[in-house]
Protein backbone atom coordinates (compact mmCIF):
# COMPACT_ATOMS: atom_id res chain seq x y z
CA UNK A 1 -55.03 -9.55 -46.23
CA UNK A 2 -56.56 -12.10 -43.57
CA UNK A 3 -55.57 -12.73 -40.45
CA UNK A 4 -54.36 -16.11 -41.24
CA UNK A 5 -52.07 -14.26 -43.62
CA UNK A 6 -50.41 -12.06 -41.38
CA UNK A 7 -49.78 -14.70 -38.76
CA UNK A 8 -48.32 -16.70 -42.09
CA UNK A 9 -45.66 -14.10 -42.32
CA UNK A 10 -45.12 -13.51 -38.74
CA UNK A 11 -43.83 -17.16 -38.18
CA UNK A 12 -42.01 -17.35 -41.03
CA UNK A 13 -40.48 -13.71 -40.08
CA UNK A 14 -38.90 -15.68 -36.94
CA UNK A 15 -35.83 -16.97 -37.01
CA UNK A 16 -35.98 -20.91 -36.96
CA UNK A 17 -34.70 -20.71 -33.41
CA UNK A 18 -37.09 -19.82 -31.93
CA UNK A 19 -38.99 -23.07 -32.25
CA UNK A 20 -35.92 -25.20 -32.56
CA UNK A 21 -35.99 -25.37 -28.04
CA UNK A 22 -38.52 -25.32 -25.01
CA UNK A 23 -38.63 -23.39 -22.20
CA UNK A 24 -36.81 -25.97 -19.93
CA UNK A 25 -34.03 -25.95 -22.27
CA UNK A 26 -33.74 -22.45 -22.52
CA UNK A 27 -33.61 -22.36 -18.66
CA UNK A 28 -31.34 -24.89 -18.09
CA UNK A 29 -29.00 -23.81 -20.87
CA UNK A 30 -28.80 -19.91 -19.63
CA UNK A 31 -28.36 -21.13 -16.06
CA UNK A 32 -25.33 -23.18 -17.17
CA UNK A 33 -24.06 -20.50 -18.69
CA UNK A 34 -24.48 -18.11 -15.48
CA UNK A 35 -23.41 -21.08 -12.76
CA UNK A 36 -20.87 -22.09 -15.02
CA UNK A 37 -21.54 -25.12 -15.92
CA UNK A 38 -19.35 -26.06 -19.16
CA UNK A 39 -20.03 -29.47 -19.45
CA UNK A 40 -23.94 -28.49 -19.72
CA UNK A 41 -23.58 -25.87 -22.49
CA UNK A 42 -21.42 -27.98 -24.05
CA UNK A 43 -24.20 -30.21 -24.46
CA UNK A 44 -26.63 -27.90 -25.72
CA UNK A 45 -23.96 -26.26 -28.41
CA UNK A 46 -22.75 -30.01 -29.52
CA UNK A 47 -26.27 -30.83 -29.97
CA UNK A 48 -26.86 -27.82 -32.06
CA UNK A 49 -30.23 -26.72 -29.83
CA UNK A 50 -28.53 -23.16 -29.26
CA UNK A 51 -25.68 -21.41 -31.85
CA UNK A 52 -22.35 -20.23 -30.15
CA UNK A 53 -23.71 -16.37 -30.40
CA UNK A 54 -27.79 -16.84 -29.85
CA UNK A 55 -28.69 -13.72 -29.14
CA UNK A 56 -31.53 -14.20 -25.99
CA UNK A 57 -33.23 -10.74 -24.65
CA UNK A 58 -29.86 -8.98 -25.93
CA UNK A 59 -27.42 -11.39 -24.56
CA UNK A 60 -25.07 -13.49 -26.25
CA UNK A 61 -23.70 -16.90 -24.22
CA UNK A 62 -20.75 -14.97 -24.31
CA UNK A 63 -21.64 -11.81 -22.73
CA UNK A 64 -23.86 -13.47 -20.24
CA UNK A 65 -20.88 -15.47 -19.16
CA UNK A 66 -17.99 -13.05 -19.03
CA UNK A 67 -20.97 -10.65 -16.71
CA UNK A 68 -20.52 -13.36 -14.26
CA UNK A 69 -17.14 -14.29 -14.61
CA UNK A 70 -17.26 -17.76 -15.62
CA UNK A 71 -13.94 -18.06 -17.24
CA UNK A 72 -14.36 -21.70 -17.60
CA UNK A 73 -17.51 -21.24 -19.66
CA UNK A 74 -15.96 -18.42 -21.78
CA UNK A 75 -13.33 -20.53 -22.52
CA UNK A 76 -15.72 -23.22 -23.82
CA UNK A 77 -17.44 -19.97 -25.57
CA UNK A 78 -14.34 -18.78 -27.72
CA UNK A 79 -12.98 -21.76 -28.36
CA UNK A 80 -16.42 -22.29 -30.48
CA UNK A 81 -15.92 -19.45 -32.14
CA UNK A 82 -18.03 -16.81 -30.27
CA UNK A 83 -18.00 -13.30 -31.03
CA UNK A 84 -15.60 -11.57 -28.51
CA UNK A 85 -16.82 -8.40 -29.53
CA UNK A 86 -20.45 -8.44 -29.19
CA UNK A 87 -22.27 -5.11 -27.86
CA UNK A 88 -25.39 -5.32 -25.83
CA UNK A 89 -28.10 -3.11 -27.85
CA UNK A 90 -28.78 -1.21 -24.83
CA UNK A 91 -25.32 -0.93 -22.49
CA UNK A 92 -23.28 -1.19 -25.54
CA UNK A 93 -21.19 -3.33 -23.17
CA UNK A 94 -18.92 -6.12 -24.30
CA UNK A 95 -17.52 -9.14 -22.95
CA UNK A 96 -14.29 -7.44 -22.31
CA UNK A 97 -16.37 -4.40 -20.73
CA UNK A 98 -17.86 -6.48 -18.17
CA UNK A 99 -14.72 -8.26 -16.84
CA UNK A 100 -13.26 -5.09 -16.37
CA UNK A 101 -16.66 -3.89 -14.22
CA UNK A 102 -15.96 -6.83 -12.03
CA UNK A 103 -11.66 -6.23 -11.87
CA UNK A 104 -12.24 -9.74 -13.01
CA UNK A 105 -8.50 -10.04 -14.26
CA UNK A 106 -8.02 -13.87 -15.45
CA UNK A 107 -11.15 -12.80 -17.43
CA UNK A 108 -10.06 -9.84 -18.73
CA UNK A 109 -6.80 -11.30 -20.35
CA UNK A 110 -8.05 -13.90 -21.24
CA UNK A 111 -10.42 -12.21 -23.45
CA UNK A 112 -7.52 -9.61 -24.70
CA UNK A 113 -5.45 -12.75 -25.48
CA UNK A 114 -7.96 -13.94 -27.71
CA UNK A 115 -8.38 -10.96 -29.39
CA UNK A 116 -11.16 -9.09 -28.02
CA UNK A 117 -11.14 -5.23 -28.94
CA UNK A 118 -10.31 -2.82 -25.73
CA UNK A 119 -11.14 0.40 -27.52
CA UNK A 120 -15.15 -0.82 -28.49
CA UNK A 121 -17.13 2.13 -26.38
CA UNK A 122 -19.73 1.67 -24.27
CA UNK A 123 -23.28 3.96 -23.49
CA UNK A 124 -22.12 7.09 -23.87
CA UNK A 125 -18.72 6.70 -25.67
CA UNK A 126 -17.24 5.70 -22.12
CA UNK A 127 -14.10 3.85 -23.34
CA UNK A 128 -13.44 0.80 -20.97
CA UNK A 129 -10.02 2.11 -20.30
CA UNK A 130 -11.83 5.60 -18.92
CA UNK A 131 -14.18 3.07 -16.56
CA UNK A 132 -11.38 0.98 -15.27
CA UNK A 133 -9.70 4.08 -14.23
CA UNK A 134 -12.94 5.71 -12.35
CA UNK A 135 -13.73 2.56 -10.79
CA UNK A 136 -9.57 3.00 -9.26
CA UNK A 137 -9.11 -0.34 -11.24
CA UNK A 138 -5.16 0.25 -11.82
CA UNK A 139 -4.55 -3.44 -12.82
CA UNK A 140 -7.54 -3.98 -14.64
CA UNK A 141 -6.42 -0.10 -16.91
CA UNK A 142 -2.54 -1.44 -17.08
CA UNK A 143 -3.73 -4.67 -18.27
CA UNK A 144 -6.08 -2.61 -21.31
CA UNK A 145 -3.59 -0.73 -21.95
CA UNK A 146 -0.94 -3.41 -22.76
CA UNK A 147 -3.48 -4.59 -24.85
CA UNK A 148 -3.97 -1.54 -26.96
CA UNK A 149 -6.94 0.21 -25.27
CA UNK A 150 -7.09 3.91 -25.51
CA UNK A 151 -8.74 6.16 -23.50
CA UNK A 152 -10.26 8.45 -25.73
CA UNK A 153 -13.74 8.46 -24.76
CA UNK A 154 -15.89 10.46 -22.33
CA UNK A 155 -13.66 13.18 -21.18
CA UNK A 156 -15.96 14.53 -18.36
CA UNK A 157 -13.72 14.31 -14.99
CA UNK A 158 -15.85 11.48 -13.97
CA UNK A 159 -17.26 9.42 -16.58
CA UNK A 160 -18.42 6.24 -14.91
């Protein structure tokens, strides 16, 4: 096969995606997401440049926004349809996972109201009940527990 062939099937390997935005949208639409900015991803996801779940370096719009608690955003997020159980490939951490990191409580019930799953595990099959508890999160671990979380993960005496 030529060259010419092989870059052929590379680009049509891609998702269409990847060529459907520019950099500058990209930027702008990931900063809304981490500023919180609602009105701004809004725009992007009404104008169909980026899905509800993208998936950008391993990061849903979800995920990225629940890491830096922008309920507001979220909000705009779920109602969309986003996936409230997303893992990150690498940290296995979920949207649900991270607002518990932060004791970020509005965030954290919110996402449990919706529906998100306390028991999903992260690195290491450290359940996010286990974390909240190292961390000395009591009303982050009473709130996952009322929701069904179990903590039947990493049983070392400190997992996280």
């Amino acid at each position: 096969m030529t060259v010419r062939t092989w870059m052929l099937i590379a680009a049509l390997a891609l998702p269409g995606a990847a060529w459907a935005y520019t950099d500058d949208e990209q930027m702008e639409f990931s900063s809304a997401i981490v500023e919180g900015k609602p009105a701004v991803v809004k725009k992007y996801l009404d104008a169909g440049t980026f899905k509800v779940d993208e998936v950008i370096f391993g990061w849903t719009p979800l995920l990225s926004a629940a890491s830096k608690g922008q309920l507001e955003v979220v909000k705009l997020l779920v109602e969309r349809g986003a996936n409230l159980n997303y893992r990150h490939p690498v940290t296995k951490m979920t949207a649900v996972a991270h607002a518990t990191y932060e004791n970020n409580l509005p965030l954290l019930e919110f996402l449990l109201q919706k529906g998100a799953d306390p028991n999903i595990k992260m690195k290491g099959g450290v359940s996010v009940l286990r974390m909240a508890k190292d961390m000395g999160w009591t009303q982050a671990a009473e709130l996952l527990v009322k929701y069904g979380a179990k903590d039947d993960g990493c049983q070392e005496e400190k997992c996280f």
